[in-house]
PDB file of N, CA and C in Angstrom:
ATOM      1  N   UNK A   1      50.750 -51.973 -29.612  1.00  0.00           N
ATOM      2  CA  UNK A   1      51.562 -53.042 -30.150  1.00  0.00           C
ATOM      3  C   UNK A   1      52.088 -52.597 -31.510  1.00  0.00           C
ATOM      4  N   UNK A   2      53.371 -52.871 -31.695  1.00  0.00           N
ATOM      5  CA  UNK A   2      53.758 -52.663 -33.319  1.00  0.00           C
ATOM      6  C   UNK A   2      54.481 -53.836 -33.749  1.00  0.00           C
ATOM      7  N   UNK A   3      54.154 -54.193 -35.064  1.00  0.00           N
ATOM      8  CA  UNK A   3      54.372 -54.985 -35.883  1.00  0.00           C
ATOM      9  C   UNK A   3      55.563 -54.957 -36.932  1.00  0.00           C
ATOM     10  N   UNK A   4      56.687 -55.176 -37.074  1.00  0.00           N
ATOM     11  CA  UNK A   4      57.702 -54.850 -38.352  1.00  0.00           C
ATOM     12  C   UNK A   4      57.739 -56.003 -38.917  1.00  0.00           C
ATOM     13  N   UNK A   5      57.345 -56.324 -40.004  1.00  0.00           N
ATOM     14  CA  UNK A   5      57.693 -57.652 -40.518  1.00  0.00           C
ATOM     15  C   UNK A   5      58.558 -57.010 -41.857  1.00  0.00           C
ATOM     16  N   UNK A   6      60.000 -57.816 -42.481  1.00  0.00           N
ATOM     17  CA  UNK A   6      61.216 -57.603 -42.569  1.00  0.00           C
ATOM     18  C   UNK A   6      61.562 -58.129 -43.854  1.00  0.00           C
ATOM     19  N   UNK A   7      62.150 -58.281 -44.433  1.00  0.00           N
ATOM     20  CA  UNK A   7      62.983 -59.430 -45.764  1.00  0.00           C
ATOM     21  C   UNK A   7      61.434 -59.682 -46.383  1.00  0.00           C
ATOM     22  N   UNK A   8      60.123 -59.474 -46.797  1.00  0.00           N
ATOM     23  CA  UNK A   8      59.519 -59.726 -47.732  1.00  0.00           C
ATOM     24  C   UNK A   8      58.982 -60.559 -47.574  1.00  0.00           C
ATOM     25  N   UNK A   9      58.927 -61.121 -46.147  1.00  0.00           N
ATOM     26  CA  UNK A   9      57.859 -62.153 -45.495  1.00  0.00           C
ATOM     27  C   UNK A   9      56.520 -62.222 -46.090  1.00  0.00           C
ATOM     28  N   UNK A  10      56.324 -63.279 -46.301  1.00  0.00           N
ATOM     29  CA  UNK A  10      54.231 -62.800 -46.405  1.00  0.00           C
ATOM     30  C   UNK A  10      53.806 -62.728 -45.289  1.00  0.00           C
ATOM     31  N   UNK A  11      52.585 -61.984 -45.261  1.00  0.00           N
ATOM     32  CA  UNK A  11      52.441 -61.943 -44.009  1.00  0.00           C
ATOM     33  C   UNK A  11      51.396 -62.761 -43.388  1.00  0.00           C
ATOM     34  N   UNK A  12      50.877 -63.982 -44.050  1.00  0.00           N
ATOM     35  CA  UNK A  12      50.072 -64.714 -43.759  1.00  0.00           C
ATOM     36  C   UNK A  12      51.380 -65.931 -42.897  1.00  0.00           C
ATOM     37  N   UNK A  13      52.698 -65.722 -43.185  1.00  0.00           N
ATOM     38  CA  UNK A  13      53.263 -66.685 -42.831  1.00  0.00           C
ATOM     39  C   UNK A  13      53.996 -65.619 -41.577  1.00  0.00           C
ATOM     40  N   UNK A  14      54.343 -64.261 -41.315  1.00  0.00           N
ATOM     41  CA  UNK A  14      54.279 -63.602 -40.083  1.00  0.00           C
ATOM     42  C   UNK A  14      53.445 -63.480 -39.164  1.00  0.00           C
ATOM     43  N   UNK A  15      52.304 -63.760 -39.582  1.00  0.00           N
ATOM     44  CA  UNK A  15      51.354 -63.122 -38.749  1.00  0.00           C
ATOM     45  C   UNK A  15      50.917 -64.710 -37.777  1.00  0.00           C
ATOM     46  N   UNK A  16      51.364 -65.906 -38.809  1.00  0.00           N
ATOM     47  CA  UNK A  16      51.023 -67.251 -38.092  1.00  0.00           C
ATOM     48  C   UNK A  16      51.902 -67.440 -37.174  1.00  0.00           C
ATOM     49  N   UNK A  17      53.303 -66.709 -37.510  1.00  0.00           N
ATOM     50  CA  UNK A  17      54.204 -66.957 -36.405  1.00  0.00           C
ATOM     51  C   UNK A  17      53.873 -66.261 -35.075  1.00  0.00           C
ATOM     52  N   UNK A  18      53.806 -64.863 -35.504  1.00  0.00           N
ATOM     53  CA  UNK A  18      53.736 -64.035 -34.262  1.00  0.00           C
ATOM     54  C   UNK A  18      52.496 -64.579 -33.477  1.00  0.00           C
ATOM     55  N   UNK A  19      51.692 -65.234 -33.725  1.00  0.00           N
ATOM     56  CA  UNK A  19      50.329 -65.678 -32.860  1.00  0.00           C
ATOM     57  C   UNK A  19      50.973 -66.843 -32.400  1.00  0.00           C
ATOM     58  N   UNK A  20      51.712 -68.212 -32.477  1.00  0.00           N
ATOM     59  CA  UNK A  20      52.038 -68.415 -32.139  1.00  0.00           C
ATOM     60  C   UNK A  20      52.909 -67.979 -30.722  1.00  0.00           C
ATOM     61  N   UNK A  21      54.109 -66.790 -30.428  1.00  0.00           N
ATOM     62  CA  UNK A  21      54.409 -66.465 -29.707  1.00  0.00           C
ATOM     63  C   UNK A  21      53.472 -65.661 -28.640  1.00  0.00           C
ATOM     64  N   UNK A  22      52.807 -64.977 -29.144  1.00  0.00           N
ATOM     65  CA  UNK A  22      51.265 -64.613 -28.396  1.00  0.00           C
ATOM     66  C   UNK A  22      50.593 -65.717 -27.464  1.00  0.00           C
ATOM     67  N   UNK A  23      50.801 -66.943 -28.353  1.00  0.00           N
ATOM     68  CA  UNK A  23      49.825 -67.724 -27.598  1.00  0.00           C
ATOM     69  C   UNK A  23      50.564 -68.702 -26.259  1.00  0.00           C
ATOM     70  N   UNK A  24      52.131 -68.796 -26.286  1.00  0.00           N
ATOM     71  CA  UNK A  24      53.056 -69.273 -25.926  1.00  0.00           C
ATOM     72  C   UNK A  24      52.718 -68.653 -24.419  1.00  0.00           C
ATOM     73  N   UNK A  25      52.465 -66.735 -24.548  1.00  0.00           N
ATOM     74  CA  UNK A  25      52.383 -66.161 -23.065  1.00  0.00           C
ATOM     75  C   UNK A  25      53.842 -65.406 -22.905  1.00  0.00           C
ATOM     76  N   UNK A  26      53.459 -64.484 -21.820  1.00  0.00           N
ATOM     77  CA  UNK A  26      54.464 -64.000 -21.161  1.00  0.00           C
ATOM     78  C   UNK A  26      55.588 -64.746 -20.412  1.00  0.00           C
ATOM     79  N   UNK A  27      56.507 -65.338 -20.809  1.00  0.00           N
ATOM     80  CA  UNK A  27      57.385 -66.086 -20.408  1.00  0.00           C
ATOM     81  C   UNK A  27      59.091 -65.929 -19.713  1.00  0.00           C
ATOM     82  N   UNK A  28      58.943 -64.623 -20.780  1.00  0.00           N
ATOM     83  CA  UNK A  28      60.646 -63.938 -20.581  1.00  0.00           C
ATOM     84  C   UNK A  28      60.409 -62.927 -19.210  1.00  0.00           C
ATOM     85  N   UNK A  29      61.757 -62.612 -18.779  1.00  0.00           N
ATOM     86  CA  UNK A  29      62.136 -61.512 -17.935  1.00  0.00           C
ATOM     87  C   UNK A  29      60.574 -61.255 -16.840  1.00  0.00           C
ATOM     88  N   UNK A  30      60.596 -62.632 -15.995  1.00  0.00           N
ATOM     89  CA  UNK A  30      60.249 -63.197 -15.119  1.00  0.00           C
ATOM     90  C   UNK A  30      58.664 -62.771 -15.571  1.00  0.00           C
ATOM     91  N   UNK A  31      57.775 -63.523 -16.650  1.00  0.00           N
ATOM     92  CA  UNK A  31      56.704 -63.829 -16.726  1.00  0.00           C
ATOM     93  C   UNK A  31      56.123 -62.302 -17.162  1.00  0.00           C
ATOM     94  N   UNK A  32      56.776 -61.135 -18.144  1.00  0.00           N
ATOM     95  CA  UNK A  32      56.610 -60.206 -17.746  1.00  0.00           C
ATOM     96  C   UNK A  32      56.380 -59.435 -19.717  1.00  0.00           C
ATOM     97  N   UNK A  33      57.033 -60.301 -20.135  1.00  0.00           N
ATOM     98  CA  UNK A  33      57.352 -60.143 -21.632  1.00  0.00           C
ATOM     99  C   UNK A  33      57.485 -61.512 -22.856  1.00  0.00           C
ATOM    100  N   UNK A  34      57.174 -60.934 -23.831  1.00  0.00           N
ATOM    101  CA  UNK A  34      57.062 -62.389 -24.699  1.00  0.00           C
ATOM    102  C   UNK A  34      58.727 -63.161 -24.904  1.00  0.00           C
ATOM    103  N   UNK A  35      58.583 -64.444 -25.065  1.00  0.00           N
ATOM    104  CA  UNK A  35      59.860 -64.917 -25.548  1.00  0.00           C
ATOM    105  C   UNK A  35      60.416 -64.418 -26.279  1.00  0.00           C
ATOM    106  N   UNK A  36      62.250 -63.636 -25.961  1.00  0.00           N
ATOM    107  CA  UNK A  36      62.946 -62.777 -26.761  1.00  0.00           C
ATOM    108  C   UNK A  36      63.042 -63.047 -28.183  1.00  0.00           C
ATOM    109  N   UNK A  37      63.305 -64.319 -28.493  1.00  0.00           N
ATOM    110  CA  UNK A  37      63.772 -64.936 -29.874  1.00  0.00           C
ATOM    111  C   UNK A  37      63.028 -65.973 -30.075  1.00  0.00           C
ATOM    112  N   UNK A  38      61.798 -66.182 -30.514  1.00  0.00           N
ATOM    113  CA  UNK A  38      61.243 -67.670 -31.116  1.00  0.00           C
ATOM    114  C   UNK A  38      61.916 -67.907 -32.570  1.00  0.00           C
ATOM    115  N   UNK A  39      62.176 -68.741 -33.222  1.00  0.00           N
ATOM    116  CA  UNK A  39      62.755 -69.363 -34.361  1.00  0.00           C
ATOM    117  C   UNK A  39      61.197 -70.296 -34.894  1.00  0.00           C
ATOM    118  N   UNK A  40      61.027 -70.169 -36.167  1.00  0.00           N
ATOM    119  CA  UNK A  40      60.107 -71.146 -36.979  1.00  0.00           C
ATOM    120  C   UNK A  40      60.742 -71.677 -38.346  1.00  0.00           C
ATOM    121  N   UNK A  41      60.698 -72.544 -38.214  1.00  0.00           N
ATOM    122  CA  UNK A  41      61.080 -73.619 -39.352  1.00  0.00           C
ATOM    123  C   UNK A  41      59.523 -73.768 -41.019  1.00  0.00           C
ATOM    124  N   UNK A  42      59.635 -72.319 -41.428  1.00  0.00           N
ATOM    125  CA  UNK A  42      58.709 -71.908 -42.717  1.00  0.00           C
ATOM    126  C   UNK A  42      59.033 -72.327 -43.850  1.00  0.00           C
ATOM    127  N   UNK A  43      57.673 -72.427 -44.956  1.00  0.00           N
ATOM    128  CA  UNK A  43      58.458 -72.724 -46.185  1.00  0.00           C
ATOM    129  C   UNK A  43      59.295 -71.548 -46.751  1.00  0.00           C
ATOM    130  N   UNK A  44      59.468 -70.109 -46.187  1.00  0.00           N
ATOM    131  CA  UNK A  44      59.973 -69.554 -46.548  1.00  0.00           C
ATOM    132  C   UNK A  44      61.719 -69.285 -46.080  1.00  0.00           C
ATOM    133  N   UNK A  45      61.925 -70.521 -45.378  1.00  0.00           N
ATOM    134  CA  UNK A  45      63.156 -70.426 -44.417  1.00  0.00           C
ATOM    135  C   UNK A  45      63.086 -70.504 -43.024  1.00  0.00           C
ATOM    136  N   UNK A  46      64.115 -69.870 -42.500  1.00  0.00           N
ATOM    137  CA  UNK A  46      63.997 -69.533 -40.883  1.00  0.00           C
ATOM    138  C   UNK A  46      63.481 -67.660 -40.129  1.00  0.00           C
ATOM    139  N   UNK A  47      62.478 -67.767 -39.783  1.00  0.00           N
ATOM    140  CA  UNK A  47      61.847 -66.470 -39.410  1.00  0.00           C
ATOM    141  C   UNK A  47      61.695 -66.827 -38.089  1.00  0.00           C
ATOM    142  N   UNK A  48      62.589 -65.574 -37.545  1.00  0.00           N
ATOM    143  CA  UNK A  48      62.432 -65.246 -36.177  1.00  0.00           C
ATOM    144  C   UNK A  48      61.564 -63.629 -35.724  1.00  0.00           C
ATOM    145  N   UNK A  49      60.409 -64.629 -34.239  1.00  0.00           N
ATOM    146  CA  UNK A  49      60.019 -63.430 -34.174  1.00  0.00           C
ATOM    147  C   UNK A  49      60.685 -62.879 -32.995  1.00  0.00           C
ATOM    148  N   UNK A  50      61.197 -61.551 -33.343  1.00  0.00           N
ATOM    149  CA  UNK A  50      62.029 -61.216 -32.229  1.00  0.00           C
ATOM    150  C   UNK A  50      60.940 -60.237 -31.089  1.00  0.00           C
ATOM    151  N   UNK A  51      61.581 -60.131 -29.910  1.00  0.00           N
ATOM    152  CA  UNK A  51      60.163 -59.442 -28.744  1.00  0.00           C
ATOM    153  C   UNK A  51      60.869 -58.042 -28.225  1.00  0.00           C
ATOM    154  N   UNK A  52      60.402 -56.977 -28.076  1.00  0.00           N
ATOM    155  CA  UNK A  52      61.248 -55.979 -27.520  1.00  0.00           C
ATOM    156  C   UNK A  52      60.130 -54.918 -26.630  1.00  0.00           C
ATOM    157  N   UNK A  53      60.406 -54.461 -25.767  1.00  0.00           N
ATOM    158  CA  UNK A  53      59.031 -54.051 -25.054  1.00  0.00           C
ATOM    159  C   UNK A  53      60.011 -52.023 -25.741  1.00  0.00           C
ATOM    160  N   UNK A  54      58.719 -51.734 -26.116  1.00  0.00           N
ATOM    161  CA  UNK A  54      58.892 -49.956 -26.571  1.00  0.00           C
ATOM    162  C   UNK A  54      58.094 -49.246 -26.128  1.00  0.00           C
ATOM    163  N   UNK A  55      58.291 -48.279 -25.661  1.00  0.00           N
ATOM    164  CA  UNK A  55      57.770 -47.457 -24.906  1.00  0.00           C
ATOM    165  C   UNK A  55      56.402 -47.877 -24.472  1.00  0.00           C
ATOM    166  N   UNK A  56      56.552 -49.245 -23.307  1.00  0.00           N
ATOM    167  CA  UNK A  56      55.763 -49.781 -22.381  1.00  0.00           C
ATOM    168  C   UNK A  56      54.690 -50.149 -22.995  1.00  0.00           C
ATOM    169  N   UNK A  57      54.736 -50.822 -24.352  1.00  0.00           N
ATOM    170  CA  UNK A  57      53.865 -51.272 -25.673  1.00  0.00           C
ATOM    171  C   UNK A  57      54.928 -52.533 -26.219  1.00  0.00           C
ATOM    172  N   UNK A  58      54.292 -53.677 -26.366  1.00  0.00           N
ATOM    173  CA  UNK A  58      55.192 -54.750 -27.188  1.00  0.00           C
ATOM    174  C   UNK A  58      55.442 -54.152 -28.380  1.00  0.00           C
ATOM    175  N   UNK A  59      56.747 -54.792 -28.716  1.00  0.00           N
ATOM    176  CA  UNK A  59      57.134 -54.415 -30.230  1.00  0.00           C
ATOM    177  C   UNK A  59      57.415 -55.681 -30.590  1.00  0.00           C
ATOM    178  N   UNK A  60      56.998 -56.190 -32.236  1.00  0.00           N
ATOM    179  CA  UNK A  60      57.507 -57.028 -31.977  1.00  0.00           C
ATOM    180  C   UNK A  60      58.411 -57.283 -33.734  1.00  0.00           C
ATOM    181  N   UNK A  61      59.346 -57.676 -34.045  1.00  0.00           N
ATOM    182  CA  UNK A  61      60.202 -57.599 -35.423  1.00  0.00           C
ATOM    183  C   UNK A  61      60.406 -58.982 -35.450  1.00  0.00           C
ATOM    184  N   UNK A  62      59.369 -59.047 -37.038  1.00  0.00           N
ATOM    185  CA  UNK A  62      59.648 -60.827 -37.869  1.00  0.00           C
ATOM    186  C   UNK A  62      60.895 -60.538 -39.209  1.00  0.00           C
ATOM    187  N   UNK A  63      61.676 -61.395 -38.718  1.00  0.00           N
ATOM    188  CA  UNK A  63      62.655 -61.266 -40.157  1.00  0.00           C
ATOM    189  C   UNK A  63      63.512 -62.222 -40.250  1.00  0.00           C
ATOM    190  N   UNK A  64      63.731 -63.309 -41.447  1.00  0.00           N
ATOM    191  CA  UNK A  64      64.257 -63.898 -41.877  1.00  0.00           C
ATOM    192  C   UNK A  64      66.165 -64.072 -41.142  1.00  0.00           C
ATOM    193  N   UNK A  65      65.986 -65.517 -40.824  1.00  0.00           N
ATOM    194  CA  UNK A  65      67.118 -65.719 -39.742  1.00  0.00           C
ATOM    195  C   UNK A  65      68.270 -66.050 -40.832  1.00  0.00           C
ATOM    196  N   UNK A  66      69.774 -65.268 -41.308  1.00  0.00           N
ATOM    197  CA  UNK A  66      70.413 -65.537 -41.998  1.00  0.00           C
ATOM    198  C   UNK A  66      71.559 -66.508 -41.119  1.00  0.00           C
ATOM    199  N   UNK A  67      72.012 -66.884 -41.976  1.00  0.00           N
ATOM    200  CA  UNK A  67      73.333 -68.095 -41.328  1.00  0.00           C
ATOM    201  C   UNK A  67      73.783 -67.268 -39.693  1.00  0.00           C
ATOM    202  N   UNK A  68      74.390 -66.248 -39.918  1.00  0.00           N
ATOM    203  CA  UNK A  68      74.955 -65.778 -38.533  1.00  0.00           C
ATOM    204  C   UNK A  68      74.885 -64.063 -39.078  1.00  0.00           C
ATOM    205  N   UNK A  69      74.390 -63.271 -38.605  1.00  0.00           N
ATOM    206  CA  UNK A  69      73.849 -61.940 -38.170  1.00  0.00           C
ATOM    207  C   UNK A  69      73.749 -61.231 -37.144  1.00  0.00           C
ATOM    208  N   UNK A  70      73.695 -59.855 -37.043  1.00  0.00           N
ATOM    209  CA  UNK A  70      73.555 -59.647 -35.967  1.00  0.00           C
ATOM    210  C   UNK A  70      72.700 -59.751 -34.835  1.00  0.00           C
ATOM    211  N   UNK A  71      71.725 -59.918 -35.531  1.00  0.00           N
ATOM    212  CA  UNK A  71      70.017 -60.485 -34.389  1.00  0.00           C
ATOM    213  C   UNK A  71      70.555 -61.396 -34.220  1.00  0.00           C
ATOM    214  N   UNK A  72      70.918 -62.591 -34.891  1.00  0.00           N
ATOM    215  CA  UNK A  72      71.646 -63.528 -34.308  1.00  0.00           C
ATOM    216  C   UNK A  72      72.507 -63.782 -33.054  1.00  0.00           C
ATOM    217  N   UNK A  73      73.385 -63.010 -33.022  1.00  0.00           N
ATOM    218  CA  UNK A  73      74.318 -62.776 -32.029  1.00  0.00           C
ATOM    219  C   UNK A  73      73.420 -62.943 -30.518  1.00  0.00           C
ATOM    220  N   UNK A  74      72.451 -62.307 -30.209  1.00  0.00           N
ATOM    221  CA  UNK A  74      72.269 -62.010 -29.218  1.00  0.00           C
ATOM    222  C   UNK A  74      71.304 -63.531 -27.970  1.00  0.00           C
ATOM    223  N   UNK A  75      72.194 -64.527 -27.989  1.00  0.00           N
ATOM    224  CA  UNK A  75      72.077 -65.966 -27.530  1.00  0.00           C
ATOM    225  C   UNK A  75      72.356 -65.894 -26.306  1.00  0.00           C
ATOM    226  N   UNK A  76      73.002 -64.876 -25.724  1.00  0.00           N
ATOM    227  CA  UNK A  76      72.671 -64.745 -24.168  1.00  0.00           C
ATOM    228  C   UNK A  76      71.575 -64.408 -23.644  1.00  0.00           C
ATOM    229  N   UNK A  77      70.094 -64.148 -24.263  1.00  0.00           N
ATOM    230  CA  UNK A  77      68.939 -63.223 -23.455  1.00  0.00           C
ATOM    231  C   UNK A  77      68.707 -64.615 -22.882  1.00  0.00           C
ATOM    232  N   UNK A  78      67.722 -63.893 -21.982  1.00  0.00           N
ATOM    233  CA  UNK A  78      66.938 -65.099 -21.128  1.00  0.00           C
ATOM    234  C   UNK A  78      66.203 -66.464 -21.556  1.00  0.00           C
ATOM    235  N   UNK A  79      65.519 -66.077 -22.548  1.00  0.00           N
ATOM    236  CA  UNK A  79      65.105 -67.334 -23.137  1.00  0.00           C
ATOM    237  C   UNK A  79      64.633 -67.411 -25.108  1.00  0.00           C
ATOM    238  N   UNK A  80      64.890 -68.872 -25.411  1.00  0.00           N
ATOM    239  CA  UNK A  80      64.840 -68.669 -26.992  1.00  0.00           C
ATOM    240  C   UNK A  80      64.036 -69.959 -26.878  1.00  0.00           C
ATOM    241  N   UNK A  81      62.895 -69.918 -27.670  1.00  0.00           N
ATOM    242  CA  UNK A  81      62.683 -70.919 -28.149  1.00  0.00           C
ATOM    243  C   UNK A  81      62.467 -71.121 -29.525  1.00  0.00           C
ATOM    244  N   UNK A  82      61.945 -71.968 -30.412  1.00  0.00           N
ATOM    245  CA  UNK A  82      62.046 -72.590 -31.795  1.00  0.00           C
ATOM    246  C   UNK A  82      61.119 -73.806 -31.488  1.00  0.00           C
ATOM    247  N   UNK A  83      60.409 -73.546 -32.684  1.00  0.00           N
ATOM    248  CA  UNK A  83      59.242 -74.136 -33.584  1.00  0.00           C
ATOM    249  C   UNK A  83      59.378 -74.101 -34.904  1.00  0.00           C
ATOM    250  N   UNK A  84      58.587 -75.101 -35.175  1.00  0.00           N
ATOM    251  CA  UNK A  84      58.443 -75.851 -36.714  1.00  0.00           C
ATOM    252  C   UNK A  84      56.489 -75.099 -37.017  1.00  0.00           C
ATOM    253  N   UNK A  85      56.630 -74.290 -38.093  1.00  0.00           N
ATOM    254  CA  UNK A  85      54.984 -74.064 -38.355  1.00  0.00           C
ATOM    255  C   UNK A  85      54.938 -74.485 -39.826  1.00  0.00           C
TER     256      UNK A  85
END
């Protein structure tokens, strides 16, 4: 598993997110991978943990959701969800 947390997150407030999506389950790309894009509503803003499978090991990248970006962009994957932590 690898971890990137991004923009200067703490990581007491990454690490609450990403367990969250952990605990959510394999949900995406038919029960097989974590939810592509979760969104959390932090005191530090909006942090998304994003899911990417790497060389047959989760990867997973927390970083601060700006107005419209390019992580952003990508609202066609299979599934997004969003939480308030």
């Amino acid at each position: 598993m690898t971890i990137d947390i991004r923009n200067d997150i703490p990581h007491e407030i990454a690490i609450t997110c990403l367990l969250e999506v952990i605990k959510m389950g394999r949900i995406s790309n038919n029960n097989t991978l974590y939810c592509y894009d979760t969104r959390f509503h932090t005191s530090c803003g909006t942090v998304v943990v994003a899911t990417r499978e790497y060389r047959k090991s989760d990867c997973f990248v927390i970083y601060k959701e700006e107005k419209y970006n390019e992580q952003s962009k990508q609202t066609n994957r299979d599934l997004q969800c969003e939480k308030t932590v």
